[in-house]
Structure formats: structure tokens, C-alpha cells
Protein backbone atom coordinates (compact mmCIF):
# COMPACT_ATOMS: atom_id res chain seq x y z
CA UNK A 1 224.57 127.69 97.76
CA UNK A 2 224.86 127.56 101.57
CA UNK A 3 224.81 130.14 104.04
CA UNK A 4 228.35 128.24 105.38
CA UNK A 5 229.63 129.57 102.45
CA UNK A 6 229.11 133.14 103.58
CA UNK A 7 230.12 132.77 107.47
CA UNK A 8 233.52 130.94 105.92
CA UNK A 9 234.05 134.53 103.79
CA UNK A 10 233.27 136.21 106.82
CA UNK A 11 235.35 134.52 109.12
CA UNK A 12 238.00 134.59 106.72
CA UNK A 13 237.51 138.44 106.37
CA UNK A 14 237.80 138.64 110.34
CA UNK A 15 240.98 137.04 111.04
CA UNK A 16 242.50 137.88 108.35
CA UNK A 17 241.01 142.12 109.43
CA UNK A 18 242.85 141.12 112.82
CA UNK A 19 246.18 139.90 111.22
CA UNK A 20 246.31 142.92 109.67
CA UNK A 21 245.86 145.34 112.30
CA UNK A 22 248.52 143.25 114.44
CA UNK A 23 250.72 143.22 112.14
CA UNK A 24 250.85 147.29 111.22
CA UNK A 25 250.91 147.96 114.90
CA UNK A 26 254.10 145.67 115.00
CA UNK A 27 255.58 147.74 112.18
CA UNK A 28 254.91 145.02 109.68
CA UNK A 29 253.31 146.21 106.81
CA UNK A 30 254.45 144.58 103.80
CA UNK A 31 253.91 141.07 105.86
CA UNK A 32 249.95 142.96 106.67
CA UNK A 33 249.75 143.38 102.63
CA UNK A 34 250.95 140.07 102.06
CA UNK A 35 248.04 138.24 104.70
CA UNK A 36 245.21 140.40 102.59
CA UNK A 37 246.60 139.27 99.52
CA UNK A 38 246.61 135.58 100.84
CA UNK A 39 242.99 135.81 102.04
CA UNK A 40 241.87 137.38 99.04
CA UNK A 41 243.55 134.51 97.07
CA UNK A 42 241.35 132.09 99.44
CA UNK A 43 238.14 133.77 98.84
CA UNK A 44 238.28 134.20 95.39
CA UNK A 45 239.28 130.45 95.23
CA UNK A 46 236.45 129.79 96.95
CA UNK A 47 234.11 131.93 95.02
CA UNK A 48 235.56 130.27 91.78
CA UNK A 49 234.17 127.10 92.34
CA UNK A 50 230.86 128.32 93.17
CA UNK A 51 230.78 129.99 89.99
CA UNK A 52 231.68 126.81 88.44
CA UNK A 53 229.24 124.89 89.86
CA UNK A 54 226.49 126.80 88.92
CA UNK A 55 227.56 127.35 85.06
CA UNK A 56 227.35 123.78 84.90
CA UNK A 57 224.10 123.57 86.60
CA UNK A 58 222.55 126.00 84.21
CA UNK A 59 224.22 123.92 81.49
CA UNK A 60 222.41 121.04 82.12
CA UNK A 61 219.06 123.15 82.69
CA UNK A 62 218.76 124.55 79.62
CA UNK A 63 220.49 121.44 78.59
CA UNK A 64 223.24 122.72 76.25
């Protein structure tokens, strides 16, 4: 696992922190929910396939 995994979730979690306040100032708040919903969609995504990657390298490990 790298450590550009980690500043891409936090990066992710800052724009999408600024989008959000933007948009509730603007009186926007179901298109505010609808940006954290998208970038939790994109993390989790991107978490997924981590996930996936190691099952399968603890698969082969243990070799089963």
C-alpha cells in the first residue's frame, strides 16, 4: 500500500470539505449532500480495490 493512497483520500476529503461549505453558504444543500455522497462513492471505490488486492495476495500466501 502507498502513502499516495492516503494523500489521494485526503485530498479528496479536502475539496470535496470545501464544496460543501460553498455550496451551504450558497443555499445549496441538497447539491452539498449530493458532492459528499459522490466523494464517498470515490473513496470507497478506491478502498475496494485495495481490499481486493490484498485478499488475493494473502490467497496466494497461504496459497489457497
Amino acid at each position: 500500500m502507498d502513502i499516495d493512497l492516503v494523500f489521494k483520500i485526503a485530498a479528496i476529503g479536502i475539496i470535496v470539505a470545501v464544496l460543501n461549505q460553498l455550496l451551504i453558504r450558497s443555499g445549496r444543500e441538497d447539491q452539498a449532500m449530493m458532492t459528499t455522497l459522490a466523494g464517498l462513492v470515490v473513496v470507497l471505490s478506491m478502498l475496494v480495490q485495495q481490499i481486493s488486492e490484498l485478499f488475493v495476495t494473502i490467497k496466494s500466501l497461504f496459497a489457497l
